[in-house]
N, C-alpha and C. Protein backbone atom coordinates (compact mmCIF):
# COMPACT_ATOMS: atom_id res chain seq x y z
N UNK A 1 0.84 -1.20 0.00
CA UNK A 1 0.00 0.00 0.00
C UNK A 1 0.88 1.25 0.00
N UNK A 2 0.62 2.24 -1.04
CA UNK A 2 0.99 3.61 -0.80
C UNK A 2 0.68 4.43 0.10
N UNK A 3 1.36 4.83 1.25
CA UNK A 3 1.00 5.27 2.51
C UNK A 3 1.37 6.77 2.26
N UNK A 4 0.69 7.91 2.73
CA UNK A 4 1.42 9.08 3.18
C UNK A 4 2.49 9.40 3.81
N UNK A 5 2.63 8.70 4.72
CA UNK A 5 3.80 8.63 5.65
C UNK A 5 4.38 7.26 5.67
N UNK A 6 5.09 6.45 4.39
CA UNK A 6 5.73 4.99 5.05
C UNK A 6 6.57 5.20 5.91
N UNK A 7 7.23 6.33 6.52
CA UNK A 7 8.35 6.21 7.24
C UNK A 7 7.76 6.13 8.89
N UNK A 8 6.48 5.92 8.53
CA UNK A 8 5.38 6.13 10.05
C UNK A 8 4.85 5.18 10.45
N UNK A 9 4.74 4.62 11.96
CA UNK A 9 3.70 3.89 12.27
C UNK A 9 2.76 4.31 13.15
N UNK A 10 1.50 3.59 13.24
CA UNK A 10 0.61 4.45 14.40
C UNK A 10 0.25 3.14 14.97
N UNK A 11 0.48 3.16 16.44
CA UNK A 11 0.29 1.79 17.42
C UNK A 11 -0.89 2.30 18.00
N UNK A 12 -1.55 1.16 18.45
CA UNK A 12 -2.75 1.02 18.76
C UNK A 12 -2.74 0.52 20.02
N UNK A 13 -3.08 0.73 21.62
CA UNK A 13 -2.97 0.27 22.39
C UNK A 13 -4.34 -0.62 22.94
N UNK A 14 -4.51 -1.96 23.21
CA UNK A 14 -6.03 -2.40 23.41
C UNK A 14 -5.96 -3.28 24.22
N UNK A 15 -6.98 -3.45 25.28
CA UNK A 15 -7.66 -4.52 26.14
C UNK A 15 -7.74 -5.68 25.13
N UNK A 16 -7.88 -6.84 25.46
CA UNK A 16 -8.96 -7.97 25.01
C UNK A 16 -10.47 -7.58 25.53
N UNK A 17 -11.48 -7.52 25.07
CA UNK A 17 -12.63 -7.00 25.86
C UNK A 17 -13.60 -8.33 26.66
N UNK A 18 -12.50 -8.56 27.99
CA UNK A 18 -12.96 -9.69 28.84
C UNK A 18 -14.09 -9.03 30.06
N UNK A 19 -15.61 -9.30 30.48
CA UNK A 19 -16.18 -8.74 30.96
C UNK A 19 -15.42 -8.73 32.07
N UNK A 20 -15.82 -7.65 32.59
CA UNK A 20 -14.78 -7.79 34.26
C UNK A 20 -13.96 -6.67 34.01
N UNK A 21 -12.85 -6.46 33.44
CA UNK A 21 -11.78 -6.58 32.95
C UNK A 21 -11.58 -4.97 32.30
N UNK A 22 -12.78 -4.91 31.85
CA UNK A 22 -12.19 -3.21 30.83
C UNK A 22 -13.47 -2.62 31.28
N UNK A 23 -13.02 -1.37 30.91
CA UNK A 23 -14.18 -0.06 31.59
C UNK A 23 -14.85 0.28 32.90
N UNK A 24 -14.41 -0.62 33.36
CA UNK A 24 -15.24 -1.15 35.07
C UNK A 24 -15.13 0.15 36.12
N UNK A 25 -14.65 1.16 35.51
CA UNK A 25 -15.14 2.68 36.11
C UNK A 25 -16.56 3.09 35.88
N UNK A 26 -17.03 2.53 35.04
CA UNK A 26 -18.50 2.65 34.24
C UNK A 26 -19.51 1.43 34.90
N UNK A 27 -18.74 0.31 36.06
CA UNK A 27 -20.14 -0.07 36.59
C UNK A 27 -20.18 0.31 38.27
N UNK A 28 -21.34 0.46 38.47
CA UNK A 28 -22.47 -0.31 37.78
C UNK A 28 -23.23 0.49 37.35
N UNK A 29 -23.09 1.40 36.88
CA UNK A 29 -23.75 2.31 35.69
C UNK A 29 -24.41 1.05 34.49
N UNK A 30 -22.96 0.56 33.99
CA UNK A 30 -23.68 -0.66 32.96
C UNK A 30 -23.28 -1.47 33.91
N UNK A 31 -23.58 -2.78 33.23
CA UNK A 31 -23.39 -4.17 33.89
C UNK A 31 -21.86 -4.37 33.09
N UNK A 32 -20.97 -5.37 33.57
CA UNK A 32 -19.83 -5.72 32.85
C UNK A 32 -20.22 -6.21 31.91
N UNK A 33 -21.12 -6.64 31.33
CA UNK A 33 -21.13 -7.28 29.95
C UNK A 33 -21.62 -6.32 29.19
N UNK A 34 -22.18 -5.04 29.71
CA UNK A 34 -22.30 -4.25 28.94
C UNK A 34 -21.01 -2.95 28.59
N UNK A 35 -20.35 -2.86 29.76
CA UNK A 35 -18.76 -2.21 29.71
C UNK A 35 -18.12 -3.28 28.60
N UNK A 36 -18.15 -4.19 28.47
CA UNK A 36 -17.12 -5.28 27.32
C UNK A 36 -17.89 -4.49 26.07
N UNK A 37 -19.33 -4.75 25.99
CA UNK A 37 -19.71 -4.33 24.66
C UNK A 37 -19.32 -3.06 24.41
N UNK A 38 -19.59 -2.30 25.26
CA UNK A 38 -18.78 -0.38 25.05
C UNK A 38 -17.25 -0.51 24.43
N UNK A 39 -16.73 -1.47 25.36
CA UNK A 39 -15.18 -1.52 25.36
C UNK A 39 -14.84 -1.69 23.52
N UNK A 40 -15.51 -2.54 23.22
CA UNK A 40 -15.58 -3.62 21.67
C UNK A 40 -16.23 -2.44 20.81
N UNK A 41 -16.92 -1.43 21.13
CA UNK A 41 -17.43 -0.68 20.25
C UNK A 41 -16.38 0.42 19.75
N UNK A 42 -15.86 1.09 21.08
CA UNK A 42 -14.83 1.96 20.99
C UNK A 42 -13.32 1.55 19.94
N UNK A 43 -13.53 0.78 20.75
CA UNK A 43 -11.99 -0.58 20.01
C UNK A 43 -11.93 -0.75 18.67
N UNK A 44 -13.28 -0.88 18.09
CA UNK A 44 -13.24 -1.06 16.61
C UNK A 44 -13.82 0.54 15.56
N UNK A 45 -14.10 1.62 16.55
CA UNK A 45 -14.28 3.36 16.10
C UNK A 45 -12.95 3.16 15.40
N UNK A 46 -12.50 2.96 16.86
CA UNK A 46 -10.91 3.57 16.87
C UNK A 46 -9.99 2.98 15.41
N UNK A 47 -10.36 1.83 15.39
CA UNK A 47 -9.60 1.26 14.09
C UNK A 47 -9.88 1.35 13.39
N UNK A 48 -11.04 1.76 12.95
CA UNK A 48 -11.92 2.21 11.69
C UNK A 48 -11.14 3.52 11.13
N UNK A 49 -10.84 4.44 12.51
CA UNK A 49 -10.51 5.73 11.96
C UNK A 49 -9.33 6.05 11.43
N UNK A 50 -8.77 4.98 12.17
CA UNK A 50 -6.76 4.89 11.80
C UNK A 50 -6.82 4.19 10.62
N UNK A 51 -7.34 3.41 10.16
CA UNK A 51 -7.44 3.27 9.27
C UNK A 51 -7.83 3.57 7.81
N UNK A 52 -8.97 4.55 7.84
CA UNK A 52 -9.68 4.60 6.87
C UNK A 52 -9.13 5.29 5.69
N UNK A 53 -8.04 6.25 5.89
CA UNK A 53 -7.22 6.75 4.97
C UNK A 53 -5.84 5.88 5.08
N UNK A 54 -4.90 5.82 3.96
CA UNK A 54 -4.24 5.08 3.38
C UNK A 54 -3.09 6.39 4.34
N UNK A 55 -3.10 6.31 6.17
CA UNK A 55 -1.78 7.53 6.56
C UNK A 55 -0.37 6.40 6.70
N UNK A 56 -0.64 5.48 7.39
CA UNK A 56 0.58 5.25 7.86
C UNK A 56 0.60 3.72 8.19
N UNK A 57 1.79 2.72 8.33
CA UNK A 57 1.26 1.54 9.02
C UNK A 57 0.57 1.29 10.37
N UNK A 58 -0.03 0.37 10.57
CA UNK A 58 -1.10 0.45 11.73
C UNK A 58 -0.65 -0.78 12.53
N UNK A 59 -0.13 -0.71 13.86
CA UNK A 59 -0.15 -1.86 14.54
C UNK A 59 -0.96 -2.23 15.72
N UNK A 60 -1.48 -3.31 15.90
CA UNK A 60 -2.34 -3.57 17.00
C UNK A 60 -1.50 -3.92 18.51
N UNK A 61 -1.44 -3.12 19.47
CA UNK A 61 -0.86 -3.95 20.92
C UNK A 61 -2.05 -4.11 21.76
N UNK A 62 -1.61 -5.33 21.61
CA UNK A 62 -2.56 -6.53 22.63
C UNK A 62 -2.28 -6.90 24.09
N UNK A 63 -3.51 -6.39 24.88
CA UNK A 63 -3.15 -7.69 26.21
C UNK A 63 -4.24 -7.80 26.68
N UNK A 64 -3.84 -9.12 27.47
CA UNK A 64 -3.37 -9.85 28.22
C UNK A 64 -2.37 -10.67 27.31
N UNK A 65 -2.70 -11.01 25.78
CA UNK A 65 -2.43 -11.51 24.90
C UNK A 65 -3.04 -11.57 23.65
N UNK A 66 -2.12 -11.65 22.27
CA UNK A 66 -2.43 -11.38 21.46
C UNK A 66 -3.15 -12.08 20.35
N UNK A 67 -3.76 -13.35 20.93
CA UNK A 67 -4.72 -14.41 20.03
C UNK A 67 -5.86 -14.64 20.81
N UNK A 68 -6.67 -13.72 21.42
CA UNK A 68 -8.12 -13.51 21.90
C UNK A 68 -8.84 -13.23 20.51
N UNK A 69 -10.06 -13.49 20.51
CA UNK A 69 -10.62 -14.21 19.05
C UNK A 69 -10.87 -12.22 18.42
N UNK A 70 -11.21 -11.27 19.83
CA UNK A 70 -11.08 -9.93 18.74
C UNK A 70 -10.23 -9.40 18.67
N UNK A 71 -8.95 -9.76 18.86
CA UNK A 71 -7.51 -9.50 18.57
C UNK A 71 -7.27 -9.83 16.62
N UNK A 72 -7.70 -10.86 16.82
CA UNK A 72 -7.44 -11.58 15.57
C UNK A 72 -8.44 -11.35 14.65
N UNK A 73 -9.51 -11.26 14.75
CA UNK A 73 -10.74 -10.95 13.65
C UNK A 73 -10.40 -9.54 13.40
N UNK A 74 -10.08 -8.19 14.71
CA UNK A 74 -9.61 -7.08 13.97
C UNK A 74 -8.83 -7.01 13.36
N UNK A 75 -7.40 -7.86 13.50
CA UNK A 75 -5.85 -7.22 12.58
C UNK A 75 -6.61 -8.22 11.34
N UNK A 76 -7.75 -9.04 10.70
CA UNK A 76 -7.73 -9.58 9.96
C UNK A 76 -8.53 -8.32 9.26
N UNK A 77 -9.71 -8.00 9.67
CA UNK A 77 -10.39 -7.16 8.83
C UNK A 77 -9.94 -6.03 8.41
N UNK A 78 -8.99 -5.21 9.72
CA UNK A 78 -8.45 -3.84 9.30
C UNK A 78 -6.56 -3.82 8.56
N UNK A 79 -6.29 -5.48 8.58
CA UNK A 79 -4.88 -5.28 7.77
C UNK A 79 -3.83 -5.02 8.94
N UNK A 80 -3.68 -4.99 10.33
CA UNK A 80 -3.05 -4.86 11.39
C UNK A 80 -1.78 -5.85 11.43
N UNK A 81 -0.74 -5.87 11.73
CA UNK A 81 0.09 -6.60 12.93
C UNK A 81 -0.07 -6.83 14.02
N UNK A 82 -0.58 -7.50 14.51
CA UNK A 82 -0.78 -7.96 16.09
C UNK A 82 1.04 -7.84 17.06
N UNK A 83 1.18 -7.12 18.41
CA UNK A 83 2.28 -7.43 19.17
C UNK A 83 1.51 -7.28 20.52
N UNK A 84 2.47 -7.66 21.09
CA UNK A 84 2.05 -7.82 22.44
C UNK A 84 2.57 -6.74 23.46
N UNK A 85 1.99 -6.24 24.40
CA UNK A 85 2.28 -5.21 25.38
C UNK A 85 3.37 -5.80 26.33
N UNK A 86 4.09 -5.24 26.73
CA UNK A 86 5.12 -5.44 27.84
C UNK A 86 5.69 -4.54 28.95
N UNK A 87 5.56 -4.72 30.27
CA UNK A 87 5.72 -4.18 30.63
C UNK A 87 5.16 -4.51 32.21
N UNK A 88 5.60 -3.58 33.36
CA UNK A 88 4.89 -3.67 34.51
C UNK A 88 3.55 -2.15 35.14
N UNK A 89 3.74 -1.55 34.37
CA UNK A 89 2.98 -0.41 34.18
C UNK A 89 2.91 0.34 33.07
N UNK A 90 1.89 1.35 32.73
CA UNK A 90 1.91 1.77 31.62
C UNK A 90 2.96 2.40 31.01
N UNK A 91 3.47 3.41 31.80
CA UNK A 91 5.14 3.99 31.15
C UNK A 91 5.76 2.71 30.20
N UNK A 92 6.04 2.05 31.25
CA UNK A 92 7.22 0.84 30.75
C UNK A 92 6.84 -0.10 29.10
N UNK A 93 4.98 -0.20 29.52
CA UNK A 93 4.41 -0.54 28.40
C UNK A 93 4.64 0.45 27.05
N UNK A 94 4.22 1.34 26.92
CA UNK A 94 4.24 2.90 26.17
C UNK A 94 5.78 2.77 25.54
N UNK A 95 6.66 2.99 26.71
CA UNK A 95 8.18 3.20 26.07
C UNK A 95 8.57 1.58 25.76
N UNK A 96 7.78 0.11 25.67
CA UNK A 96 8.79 -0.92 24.91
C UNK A 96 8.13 -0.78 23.52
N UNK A 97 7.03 -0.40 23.62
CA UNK A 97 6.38 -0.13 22.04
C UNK A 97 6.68 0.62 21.37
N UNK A 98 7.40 1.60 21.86
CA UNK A 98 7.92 2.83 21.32
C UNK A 98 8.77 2.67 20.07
N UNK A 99 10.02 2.37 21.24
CA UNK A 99 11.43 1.92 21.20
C UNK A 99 11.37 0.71 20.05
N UNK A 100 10.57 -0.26 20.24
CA UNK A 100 10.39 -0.97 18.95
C UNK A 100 9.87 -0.62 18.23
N UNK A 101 9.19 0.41 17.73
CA UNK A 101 8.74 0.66 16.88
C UNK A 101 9.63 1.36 15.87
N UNK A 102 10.20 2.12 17.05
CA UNK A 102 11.57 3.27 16.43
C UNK A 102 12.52 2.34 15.99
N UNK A 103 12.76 1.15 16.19
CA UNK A 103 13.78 0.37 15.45
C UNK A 103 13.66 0.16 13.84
N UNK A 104 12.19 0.57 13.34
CA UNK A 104 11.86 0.24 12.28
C UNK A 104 11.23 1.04 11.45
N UNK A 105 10.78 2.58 12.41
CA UNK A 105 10.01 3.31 11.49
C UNK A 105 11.05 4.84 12.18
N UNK A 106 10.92 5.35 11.26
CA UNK A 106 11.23 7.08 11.37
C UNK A 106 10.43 7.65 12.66
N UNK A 107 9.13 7.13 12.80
CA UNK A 107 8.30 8.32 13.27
C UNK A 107 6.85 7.21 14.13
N UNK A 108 6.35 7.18 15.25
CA UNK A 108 5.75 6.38 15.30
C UNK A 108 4.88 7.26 16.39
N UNK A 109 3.68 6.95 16.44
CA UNK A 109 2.60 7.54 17.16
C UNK A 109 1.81 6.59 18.04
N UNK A 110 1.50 6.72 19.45
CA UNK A 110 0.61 5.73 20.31
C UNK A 110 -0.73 6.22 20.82
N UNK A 111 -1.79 6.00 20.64
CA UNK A 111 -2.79 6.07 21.07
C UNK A 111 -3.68 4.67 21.68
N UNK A 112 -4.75 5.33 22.61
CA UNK A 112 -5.30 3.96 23.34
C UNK A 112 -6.58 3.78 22.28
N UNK A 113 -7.78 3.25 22.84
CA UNK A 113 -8.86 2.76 22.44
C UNK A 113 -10.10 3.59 23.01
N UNK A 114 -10.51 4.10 23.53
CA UNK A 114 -11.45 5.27 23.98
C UNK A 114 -11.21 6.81 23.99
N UNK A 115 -11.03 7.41 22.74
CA UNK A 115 -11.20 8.10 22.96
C UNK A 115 -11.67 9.02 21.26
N UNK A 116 -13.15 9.29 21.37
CA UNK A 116 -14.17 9.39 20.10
C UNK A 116 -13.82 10.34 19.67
N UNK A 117 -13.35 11.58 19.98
CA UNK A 117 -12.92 12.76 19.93
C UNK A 117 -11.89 13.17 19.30
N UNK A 118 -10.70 12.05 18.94
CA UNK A 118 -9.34 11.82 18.00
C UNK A 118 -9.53 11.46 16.43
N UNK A 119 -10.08 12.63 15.49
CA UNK A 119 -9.97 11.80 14.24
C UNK A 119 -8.85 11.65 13.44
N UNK A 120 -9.30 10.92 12.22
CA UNK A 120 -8.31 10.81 11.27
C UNK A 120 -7.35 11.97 11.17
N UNK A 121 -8.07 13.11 11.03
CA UNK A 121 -6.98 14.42 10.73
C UNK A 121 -6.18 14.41 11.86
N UNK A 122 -6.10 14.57 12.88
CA UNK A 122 -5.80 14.87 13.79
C UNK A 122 -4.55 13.40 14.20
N UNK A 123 -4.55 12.32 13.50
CA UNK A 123 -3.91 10.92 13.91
C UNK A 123 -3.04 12.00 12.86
N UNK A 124 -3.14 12.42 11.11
CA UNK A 124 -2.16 13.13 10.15
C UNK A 124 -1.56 14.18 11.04
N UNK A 125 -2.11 15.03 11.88
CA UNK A 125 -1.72 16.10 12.19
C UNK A 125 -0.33 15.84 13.02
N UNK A 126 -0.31 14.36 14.22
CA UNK A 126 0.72 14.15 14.77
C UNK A 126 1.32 13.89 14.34
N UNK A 127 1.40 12.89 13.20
CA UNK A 127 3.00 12.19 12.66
C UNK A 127 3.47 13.33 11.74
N UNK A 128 2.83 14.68 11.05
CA UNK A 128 3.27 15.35 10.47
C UNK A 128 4.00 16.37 11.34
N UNK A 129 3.71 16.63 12.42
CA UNK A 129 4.07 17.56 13.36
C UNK A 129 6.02 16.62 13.98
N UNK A 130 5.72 15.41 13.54
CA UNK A 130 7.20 15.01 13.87
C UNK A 130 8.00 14.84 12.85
N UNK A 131 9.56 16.43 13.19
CA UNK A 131 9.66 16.37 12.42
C UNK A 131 11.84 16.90 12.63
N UNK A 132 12.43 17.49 12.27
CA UNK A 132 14.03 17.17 12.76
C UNK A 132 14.10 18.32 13.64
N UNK A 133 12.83 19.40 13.86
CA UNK A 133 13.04 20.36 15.36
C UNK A 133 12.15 19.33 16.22
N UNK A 134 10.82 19.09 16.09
CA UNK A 134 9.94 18.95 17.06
C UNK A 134 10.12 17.08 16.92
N UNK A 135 10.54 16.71 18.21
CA UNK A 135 10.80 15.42 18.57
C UNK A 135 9.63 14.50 19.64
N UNK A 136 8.56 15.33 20.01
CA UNK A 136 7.49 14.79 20.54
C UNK A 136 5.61 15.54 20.10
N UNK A 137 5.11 14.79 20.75
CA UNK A 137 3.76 15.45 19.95
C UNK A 137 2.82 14.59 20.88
N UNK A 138 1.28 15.39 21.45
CA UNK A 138 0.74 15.09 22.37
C UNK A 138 -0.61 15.37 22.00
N UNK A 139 -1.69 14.50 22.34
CA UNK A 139 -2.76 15.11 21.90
C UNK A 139 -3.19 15.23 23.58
N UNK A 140 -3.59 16.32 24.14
CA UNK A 140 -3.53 16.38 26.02
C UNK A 140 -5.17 16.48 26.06
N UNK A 141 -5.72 15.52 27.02
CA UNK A 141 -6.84 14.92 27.49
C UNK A 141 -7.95 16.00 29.00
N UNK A 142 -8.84 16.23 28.45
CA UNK A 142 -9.41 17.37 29.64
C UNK A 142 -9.81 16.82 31.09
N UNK A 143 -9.04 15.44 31.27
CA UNK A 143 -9.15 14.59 32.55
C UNK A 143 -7.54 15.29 32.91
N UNK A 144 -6.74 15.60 32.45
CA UNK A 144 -5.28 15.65 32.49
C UNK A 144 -4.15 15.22 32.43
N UNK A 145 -4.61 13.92 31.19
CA UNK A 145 -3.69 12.81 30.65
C UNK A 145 -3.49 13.29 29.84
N UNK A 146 -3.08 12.24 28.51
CA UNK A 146 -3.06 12.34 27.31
C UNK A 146 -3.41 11.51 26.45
N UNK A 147 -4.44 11.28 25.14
CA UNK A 147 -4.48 10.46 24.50
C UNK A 147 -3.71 9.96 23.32
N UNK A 148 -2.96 10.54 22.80
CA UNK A 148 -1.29 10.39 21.91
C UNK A 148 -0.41 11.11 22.54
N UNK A 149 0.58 10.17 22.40
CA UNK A 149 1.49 10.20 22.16
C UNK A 149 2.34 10.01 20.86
N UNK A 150 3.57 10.84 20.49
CA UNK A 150 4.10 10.66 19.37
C UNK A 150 5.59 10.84 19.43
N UNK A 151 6.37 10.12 18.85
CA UNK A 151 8.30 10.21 18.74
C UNK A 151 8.78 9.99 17.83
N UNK A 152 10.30 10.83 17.30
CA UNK A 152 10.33 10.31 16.58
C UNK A 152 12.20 10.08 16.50
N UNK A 153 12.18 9.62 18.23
CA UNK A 153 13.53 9.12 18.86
C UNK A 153 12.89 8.74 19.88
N UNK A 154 14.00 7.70 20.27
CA UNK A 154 13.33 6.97 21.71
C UNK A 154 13.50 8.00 23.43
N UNK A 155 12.09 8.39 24.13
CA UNK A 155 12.40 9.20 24.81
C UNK A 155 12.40 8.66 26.41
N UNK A 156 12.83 7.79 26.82
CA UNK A 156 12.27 6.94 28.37
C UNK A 156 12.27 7.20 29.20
N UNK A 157 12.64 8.81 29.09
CA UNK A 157 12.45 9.51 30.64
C UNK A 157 11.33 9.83 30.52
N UNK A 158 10.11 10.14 29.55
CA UNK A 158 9.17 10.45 29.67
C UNK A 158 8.38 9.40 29.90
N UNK A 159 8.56 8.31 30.50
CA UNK A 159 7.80 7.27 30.89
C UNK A 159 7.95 6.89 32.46
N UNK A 160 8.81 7.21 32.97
CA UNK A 160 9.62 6.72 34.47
C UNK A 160 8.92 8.35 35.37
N UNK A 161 8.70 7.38 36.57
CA UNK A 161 7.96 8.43 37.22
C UNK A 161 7.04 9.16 37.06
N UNK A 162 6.15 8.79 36.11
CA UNK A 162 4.92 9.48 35.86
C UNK A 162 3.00 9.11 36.93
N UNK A 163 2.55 9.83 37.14
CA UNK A 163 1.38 9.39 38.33
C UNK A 163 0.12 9.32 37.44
N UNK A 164 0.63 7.65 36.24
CA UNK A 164 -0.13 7.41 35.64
C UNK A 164 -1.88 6.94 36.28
N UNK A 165 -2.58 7.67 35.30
CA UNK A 165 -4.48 7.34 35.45
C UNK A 165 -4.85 8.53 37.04
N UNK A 166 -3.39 9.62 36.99
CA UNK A 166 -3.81 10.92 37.34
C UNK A 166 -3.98 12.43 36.95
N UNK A 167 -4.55 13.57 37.57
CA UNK A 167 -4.92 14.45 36.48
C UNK A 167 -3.38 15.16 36.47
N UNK A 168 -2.49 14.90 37.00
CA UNK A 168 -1.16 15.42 36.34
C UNK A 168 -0.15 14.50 35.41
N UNK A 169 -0.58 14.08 34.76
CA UNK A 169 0.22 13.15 33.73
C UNK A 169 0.51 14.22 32.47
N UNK A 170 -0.30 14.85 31.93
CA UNK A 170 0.38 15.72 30.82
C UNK A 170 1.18 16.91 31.37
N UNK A 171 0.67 17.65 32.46
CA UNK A 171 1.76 18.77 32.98
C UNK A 171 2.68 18.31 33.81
N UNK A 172 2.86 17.02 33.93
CA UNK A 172 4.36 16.44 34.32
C UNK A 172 5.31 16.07 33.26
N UNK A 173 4.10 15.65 32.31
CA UNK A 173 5.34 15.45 30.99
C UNK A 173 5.50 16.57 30.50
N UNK A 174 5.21 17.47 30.51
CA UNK A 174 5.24 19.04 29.76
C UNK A 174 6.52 19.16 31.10
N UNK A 175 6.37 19.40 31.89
CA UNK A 175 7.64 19.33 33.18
C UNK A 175 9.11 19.03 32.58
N UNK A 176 8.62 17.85 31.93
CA UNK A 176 10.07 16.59 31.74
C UNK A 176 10.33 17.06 30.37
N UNK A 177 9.68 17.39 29.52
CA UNK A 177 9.84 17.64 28.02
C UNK A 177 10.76 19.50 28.62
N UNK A 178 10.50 20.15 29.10
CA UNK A 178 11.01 21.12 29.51
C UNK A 178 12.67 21.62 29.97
N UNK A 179 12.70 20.29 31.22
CA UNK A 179 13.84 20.07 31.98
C UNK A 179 14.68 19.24 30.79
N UNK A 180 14.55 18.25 29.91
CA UNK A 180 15.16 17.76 28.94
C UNK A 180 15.91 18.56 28.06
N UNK A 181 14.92 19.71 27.33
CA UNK A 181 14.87 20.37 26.29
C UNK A 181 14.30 19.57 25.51
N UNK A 182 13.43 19.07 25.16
CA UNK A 182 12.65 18.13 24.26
C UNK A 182 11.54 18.97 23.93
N UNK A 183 11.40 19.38 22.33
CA UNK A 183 10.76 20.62 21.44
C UNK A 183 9.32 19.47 20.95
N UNK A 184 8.56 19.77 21.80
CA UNK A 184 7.14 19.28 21.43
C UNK A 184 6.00 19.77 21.21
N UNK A 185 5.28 19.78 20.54
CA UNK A 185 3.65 19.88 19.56
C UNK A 185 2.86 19.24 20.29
N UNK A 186 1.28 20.17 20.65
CA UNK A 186 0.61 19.73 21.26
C UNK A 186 -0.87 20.02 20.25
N UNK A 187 -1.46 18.90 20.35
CA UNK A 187 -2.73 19.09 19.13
C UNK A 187 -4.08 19.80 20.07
N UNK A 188 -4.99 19.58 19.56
CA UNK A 188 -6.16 20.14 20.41
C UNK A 188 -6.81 19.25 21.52
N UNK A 189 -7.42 19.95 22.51
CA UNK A 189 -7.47 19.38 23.81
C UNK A 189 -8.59 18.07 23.21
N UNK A 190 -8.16 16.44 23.82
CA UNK A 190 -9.20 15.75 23.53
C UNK A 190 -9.91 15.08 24.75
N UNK A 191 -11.13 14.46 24.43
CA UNK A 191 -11.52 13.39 25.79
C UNK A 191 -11.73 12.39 25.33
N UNK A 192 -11.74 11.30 26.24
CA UNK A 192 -12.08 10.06 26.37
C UNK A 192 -12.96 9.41 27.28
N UNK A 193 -13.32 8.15 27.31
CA UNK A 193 -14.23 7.71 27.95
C UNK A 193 -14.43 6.91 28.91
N UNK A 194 -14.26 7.54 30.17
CA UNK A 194 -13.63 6.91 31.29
C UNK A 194 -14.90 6.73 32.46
N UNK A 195 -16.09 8.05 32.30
CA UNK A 195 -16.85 7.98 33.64
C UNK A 195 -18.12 8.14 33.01
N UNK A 196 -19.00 8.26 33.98
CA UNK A 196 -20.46 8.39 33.71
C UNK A 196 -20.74 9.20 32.72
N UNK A 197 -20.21 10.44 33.33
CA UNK A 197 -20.65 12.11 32.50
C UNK A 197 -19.97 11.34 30.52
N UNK A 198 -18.86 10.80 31.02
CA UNK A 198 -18.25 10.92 29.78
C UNK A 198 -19.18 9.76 28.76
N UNK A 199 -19.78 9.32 29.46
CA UNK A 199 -20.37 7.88 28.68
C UNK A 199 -21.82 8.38 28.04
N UNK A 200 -22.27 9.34 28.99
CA UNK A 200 -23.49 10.36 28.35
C UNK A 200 -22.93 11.25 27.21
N UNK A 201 -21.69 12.04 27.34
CA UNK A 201 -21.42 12.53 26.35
C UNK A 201 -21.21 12.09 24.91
N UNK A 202 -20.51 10.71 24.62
CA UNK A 202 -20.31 9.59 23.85
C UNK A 202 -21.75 9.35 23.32
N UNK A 203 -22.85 8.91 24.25
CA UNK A 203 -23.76 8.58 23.50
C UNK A 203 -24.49 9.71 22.96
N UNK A 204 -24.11 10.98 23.00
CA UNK A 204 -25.13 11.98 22.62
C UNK A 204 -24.79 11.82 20.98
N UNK A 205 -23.17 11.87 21.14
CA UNK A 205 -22.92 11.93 19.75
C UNK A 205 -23.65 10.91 18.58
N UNK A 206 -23.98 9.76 19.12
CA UNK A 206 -24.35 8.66 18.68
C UNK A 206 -25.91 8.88 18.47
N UNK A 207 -26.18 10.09 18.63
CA UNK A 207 -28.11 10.06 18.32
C UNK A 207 -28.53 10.20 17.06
């Protein structure tokens, strides 16, 4: 395939959607089998959107593991690589995907699975924004995370010590990108779908 960016990849970070297991900030609002179905809905937006234009290669990271039956039916339908997550927390996870990725591509971008608000333009806008000044790129989350990440060198201090799934995770990395000197691009503020309010907001869009 003729890509816009071959020198790019965009990783995909995903649950297996085991009831129990994913979204469970959302019960008992839903029931867990209805958080799995949310989880599975989001999961496959998300790949729809990275996909739908011909930007960049697309890889799937999987866990618990990477041959759960919608692991495999997605990288079949959307053209994916399946790898597996590693790690003991998210930093560690984030920076081994990275770092491998950077072994093979120029420029590589990470995003999770919830969050409706990230489109296609905006997946172009990061890998274009990395570039031989600007070495990171963030799309920053109105909980006070972030939902991309983007590099286009391996950066692992920005993974160590971070007070990940709190509201200072992007103005700590804005901290560390600072104290480094690391010249980074920040896209427009996005959300994701983590709580009640946010699960009403999600479905409004959906009317």
């Amino acid at each position: 395939m003729d890509y816009l960016y071959p020198d790019a990849v965009l990783l995909i970070f995903c649950k297996a959607p085991i009831a129990g297991q994913v979204k469970t900030r959302l019960i008992p609002t839903l029931t867990a089998e209805q958080a799995m179905q949310l989880h599975s809905e989001l999961s496959l937006s998300t790949l729809q959107r990275a996909t739908q234009q011909p930007l960049c290669a697309v890889q799937l990271w999987c866990t618990p593991t990477t041959d759960h039956d919608f692991f495999i039916s997605a990288a079949h339908n959307y053209g994916l690589t399946r790898q597996l997550q590693q790690g003991s927390d998210l930093g560690e996870r984030m920076n081994h995907a990275l770092c491998t990725a950077l072994k093979s591509y120029q420029r590589a971008a990470l995003i999770g699975c919830d969050c409706p608000s990230l489109t296609s333009q905006d997946l172009a806008d990061a890998i274009g924004a990395l570039n031989d000044k600007t070495t990171s790129v963030f799309a920053p989350a109105e909980d006070g995370g972030y939902v991309l990440i983007g590099l286009n060198r391996p950066q692992p201090e920005l993974f160590t010590n971070i007070p990940w799934g709190s509201e200072q995770v992007m103005a700590e990395t804005r901290a560390r990108c600072q104290q480094l000197g690391i010249i980074y691009h920040e896209l427009a503020l996005q959300w994701d779908v983590d709580t009640d309010e946010d699960l009403t907001r999600y479905r409004k869009l959906n009317l």
